[in-house]
Protein backbone atom coordinates (compact mmCIF):
# COMPACT_ATOMS: atom_id res chain seq x y z
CA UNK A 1 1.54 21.10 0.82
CA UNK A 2 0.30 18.92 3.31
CA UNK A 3 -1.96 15.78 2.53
CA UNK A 4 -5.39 15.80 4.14
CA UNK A 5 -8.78 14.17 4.35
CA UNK A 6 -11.76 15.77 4.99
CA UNK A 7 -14.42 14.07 7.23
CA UNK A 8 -17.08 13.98 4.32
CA UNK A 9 -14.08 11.75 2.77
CA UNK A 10 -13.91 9.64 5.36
CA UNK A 11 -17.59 9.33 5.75
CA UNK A 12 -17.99 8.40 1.68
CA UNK A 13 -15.50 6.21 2.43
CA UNK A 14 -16.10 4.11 5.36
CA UNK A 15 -19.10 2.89 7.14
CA UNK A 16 -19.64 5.67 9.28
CA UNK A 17 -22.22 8.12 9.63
CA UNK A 18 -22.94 11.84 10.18
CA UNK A 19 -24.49 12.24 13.81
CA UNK A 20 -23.90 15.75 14.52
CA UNK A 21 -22.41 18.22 12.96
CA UNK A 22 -23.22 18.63 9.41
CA UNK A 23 -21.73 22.16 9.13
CA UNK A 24 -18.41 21.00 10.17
CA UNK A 25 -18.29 18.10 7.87
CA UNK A 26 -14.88 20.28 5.79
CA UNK A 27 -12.99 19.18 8.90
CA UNK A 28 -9.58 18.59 7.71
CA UNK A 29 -7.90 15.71 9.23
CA UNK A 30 -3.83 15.50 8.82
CA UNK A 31 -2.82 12.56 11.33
CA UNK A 32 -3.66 8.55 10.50
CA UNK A 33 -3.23 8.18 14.09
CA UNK A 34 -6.50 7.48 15.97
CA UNK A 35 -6.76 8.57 20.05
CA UNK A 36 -8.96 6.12 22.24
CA UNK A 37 -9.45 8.32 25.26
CA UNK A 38 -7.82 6.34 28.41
CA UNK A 39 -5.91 8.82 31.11
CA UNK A 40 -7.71 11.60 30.00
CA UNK A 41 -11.34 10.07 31.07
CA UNK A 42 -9.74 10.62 34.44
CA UNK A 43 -8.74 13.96 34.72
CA UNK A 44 -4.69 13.16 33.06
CA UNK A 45 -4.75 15.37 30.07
CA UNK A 46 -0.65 15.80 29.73
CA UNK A 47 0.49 15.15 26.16
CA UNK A 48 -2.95 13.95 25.10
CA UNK A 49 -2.67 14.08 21.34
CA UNK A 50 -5.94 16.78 20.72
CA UNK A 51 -5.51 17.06 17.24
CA UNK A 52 -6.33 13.17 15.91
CA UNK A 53 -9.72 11.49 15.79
CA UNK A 54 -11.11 10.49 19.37
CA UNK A 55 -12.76 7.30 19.66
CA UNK A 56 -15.12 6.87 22.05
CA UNK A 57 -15.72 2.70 22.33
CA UNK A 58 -17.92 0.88 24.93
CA UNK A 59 -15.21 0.79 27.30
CA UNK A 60 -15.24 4.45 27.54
CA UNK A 61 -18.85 4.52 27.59
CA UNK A 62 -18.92 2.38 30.26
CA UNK A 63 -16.44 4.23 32.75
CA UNK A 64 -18.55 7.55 31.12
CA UNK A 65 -22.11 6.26 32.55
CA UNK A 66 -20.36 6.02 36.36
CA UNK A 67 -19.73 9.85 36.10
CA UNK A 68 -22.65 12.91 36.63
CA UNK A 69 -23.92 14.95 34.12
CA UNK A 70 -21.29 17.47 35.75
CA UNK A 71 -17.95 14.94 34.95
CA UNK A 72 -18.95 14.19 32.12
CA UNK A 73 -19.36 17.33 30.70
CA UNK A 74 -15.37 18.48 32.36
CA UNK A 75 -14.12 15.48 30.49
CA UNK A 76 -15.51 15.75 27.06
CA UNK A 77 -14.08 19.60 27.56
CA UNK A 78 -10.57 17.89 28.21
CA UNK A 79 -10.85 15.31 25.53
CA UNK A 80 -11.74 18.29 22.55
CA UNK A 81 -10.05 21.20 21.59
CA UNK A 82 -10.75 23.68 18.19
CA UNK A 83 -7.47 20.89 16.85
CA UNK A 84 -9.88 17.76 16.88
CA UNK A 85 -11.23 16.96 13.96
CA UNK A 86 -13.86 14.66 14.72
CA UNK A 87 -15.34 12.46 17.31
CA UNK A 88 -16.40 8.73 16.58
CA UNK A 89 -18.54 6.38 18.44
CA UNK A 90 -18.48 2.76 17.51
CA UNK A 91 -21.10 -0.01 18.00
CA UNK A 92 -23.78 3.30 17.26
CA UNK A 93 -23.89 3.47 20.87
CA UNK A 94 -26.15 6.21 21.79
CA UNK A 95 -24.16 10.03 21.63
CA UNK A 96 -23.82 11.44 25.14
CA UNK A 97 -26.31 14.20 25.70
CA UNK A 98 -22.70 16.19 27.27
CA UNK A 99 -20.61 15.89 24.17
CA UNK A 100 -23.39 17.43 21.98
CA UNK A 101 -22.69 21.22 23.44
CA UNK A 102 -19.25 20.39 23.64
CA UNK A 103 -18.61 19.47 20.43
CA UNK A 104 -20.92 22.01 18.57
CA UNK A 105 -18.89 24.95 20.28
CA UNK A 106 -15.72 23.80 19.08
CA UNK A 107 -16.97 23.44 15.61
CA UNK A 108 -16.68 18.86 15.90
CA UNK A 109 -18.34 16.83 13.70
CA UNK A 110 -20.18 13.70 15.71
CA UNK A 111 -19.67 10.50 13.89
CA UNK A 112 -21.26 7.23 14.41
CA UNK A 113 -20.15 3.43 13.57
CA UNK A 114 -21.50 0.24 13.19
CA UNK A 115 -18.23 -2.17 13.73
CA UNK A 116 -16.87 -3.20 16.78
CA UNK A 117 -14.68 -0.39 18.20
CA UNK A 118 -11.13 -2.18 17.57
CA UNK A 119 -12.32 -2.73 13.39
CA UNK A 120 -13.73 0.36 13.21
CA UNK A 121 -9.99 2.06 14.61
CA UNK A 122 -8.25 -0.34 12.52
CA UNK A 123 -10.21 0.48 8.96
CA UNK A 124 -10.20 4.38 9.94
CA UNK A 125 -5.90 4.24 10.15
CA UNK A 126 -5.77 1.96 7.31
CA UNK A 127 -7.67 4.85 5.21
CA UNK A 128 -6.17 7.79 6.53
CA UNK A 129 -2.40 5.91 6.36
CA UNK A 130 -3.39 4.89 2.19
CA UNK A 131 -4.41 8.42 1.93
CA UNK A 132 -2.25 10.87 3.90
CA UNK A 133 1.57 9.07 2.88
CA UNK A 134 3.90 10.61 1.46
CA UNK A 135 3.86 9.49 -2.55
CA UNK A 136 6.63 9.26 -4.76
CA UNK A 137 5.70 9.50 -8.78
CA UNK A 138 7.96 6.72 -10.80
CA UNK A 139 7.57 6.19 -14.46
CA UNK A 140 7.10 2.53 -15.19
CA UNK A 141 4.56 -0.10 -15.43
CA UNK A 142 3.11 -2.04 -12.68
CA UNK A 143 1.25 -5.22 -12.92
CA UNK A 144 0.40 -8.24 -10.76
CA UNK A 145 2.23 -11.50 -11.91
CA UNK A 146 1.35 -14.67 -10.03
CA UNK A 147 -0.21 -12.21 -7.44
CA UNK A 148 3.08 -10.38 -7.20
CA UNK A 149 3.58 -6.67 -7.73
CA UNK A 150 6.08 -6.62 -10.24
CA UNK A 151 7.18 -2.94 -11.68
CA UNK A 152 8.95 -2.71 -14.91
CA UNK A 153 11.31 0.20 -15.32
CA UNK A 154 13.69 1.23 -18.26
CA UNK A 155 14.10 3.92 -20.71
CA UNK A 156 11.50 5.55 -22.85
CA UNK A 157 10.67 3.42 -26.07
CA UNK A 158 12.12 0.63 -24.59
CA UNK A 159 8.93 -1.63 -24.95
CA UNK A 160 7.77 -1.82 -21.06
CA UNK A 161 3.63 -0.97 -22.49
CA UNK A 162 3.83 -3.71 -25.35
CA UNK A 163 5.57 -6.45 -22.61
CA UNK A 164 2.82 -4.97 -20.03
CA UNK A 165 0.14 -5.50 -22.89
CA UNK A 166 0.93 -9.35 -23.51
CA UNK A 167 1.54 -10.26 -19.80
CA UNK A 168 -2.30 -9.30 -19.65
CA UNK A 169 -3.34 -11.20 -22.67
CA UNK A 170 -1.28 -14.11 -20.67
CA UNK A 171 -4.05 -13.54 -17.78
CA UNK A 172 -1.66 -10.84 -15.64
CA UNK A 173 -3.37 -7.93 -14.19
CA UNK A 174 -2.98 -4.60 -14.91
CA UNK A 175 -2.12 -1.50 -12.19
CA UNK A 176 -0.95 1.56 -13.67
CA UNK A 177 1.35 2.58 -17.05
CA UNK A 178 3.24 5.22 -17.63
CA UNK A 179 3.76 6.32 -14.03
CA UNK A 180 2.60 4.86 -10.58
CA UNK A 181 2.14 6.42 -7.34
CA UNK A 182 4.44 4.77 -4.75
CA UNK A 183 3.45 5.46 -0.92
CA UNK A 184 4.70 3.34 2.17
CA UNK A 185 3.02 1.50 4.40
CA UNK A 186 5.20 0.49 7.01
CA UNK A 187 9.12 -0.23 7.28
CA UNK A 188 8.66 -3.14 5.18
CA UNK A 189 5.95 -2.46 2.54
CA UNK A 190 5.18 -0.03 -0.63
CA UNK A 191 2.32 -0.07 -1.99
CA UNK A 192 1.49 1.38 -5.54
CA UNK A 193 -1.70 2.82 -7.52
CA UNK A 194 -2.33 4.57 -10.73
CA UNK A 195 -3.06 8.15 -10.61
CA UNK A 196 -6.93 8.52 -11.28
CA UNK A 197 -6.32 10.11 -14.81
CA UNK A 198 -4.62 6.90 -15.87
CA UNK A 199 -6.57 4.13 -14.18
CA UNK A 200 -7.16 1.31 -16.61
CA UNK A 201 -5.31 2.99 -19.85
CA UNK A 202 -2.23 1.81 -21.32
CA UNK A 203 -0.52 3.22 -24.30
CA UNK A 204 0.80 1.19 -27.04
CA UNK A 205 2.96 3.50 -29.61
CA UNK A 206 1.50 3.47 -32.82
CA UNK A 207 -2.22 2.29 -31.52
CA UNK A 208 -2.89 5.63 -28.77
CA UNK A 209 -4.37 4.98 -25.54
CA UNK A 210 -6.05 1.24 -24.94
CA UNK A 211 -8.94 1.09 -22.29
CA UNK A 212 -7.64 -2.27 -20.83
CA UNK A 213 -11.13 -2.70 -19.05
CA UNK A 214 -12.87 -2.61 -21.94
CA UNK A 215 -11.15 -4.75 -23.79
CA UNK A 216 -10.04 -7.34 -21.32
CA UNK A 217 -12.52 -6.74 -18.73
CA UNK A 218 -12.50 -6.26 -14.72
CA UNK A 219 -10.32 -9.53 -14.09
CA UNK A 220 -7.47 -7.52 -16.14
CA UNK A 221 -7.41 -4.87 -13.55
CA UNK A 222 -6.33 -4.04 -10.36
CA UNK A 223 -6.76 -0.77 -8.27
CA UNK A 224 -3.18 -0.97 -5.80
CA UNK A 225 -1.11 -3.99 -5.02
CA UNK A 226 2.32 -4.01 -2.50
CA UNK A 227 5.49 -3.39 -4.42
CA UNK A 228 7.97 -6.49 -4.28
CA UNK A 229 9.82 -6.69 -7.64
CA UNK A 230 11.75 -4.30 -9.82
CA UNK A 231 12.58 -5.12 -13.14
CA UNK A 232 14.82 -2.48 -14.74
CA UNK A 233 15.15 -3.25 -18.27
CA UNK A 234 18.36 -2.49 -20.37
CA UNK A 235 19.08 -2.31 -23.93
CA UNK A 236 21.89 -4.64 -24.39
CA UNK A 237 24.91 -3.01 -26.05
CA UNK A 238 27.05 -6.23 -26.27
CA UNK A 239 29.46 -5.11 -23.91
CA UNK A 240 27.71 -5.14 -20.32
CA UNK A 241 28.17 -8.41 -19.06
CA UNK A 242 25.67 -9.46 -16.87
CA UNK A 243 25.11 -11.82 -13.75
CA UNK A 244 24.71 -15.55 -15.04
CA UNK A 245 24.03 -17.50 -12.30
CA UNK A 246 22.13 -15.12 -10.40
CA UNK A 247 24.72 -14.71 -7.13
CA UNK A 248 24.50 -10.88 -7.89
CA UNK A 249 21.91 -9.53 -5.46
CA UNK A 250 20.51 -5.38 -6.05
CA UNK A 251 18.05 -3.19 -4.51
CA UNK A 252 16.50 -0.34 -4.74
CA UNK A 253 15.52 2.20 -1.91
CA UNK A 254 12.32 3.75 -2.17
CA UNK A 255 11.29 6.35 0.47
CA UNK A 256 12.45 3.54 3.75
CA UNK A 257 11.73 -0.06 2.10
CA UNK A 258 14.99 -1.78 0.09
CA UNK A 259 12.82 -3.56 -2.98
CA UNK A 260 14.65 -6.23 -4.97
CA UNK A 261 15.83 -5.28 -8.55
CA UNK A 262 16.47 -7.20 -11.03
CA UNK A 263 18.51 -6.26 -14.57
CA UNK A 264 17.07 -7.91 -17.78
CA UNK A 265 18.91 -6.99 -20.82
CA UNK A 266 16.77 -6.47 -23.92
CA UNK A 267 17.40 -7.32 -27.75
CA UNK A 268 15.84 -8.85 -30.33
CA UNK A 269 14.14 -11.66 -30.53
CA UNK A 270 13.85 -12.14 -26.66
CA UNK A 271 10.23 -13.52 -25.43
CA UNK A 272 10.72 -10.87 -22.62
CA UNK A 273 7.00 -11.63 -21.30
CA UNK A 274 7.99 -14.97 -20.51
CA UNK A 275 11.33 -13.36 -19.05
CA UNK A 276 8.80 -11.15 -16.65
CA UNK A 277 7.15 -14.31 -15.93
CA UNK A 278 10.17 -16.62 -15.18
CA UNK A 279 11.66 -14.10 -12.85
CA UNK A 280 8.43 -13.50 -10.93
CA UNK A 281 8.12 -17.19 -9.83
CA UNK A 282 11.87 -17.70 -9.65
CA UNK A 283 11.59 -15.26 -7.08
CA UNK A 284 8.75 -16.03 -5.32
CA UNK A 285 10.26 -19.44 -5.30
CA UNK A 286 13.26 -18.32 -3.47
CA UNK A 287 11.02 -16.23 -1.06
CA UNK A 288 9.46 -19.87 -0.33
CA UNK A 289 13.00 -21.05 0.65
CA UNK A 290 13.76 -22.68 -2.71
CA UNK A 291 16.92 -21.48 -4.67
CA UNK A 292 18.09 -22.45 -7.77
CA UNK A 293 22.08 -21.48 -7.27
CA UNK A 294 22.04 -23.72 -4.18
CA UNK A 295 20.48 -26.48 -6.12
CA UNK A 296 23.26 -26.05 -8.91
CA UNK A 297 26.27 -25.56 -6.34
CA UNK A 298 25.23 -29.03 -5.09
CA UNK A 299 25.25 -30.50 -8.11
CA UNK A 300 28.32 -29.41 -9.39
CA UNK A 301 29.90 -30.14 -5.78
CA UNK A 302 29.08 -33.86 -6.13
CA UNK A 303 30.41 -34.05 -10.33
CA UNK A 304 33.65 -32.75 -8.75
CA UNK A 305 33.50 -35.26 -6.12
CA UNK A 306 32.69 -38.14 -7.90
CA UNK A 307 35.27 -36.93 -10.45
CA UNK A 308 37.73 -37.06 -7.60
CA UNK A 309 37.20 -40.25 -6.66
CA UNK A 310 37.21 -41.83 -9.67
CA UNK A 311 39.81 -43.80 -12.00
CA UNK A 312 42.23 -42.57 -14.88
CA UNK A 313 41.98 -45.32 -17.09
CA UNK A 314 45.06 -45.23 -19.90
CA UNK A 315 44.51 -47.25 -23.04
């Protein structure tokens, strides 16, 4: 089924107001994309996307208030079909007497904002992109470390809740347990949320469901945060030999964004908060153009040098 927002959403939402149009306020909107009527104000109405939300800003208004009644009223009938799904006016300039008639007989809602019209397209797509992406469901825990989104995957039972529980008491923030709702922003970032059911709650076998708020309070919490670290963890069977200097280099794909994974194997007696935190500022570190393995590699490239160059001394 196809993701939509209604216009009452987007007026709860956002600070913009309900001019005209109350009855059509169950306006379904399906594109983030918002139009800022250009060509069409002059009559060039090929491939003029009809069904996204028209912005009118003071430019428009201004090249609007050159026209007659009689223009204006042929290019507000160009600008809407029965497809648009509302019409916005930033700066709460004053609503056209034309587009009232207009609108009304193709069933558009009017809206009105306060901003500047470049903010007010700019929080409009941010909302309707957040709401109207595709979402992927992973099972896992997500928490900001050192203000990075780290998400800690693994097996069921494996101990990802209890970690996620003392990275909090360590001042780490909670985002979702259990599962998180990954959507993409753009070609480069995922962002991730807990589904509303599961906002705030973690479960720790043995105790039930915690109310991290509650306990921990608002600075434990976090609503969404950008996805830039996968830790998978892995029960350590003794036989899986894993990287030790860190050269190895894995990903995961999710939706069109390559995240970084890292594999952390788990047995006893491991302080596998700690772990979590090490590898969050290791790489953050690296991100910040410091690496450890290069570091190393030039160490051990001047021992064998100096060894080289020195002496065999026989007693």
């Amino acid at each position: 089924m196809t993701n939509a927002v209604t216009v009452q959403e987007l007026v709860d939402t956002l600070d913009i107001n309900l001019i005209y149009g109350e009855e059509y306020k169950t306006n379904k909107i399906y594109s983030s994309e918002v139009s800022r009527p250009g060509l069409i104000l002059t009559g060039y109405k090929e491939y003029y996307p009809h069904e996204r939300i028209q912005l009118i800003g003071r430019t428009e208004m201004s090249f609007l208030s050159e026209k007659t009644s009689e223009e204006r009223s042929n290019i507000f009938s160009l600008m809407c079909t029965d497809e648009t799904p509302a019409i916005v006016v930033s700066r709460e300039i004053d609503i056209p007497e034309e587009l009232i008639p207009v609108a009304d007989s193709l069933g558009i809602p009017i809206l009105s904002a306060r901003s500047k019209t470049s903010r007010v397209l700019a929080n409009i797509t941010n909302y309707l992109e957040r709401k109207l992406a595709e979402r992927l469901s992973k099972h896992g825990v997500f928490l900001e470390v050192f203000g990075m989104g780290v998400l800690l995957v693994g097996s069921s039972g494996i101990g990802k809740s209890e970690i996620g529980l003392e990275l909090i008491q360590r001042g780490h923030r909670l985002i979702a347990d259990d599962r998180v709702e990954l959507y993409q922003i753009d070609e480069l970032t995922l962002n991730g949320e807990a589904p509303e059911i599961l906002q705030n709650m973690i479960e720790i076998r043995g105790l039930g469901i915690i109310d991290i708020m509650s306990l921990y309070g608002v600075s434990a919490i976090r609503r969404s945060k950008r996805l830039e670290l996968i830790i998978n963890l892995v029960l350590d069977d003794g036989n899986t030999q894993y990287d030790r200097l860190g050269y190895d280099k894995e990903y995961e794909q999710i939706f069109e964004v390559q995240v970084p994974s890292i594999r952390i194997p788990v047995k006893t007696g491991r302080n596998l908060a700690a772990i979590v935190e090490s590898a969050a500022m290791n790489f953050r570190a690296t991100q910040m153009g410091y690496d450890a393995k290069v570091t190393f590699n030039s160490k051990l490239r001047d021992l064998i040098q100096e060894n080289r160059g020195g002496t065999i001394e026989w007693d």
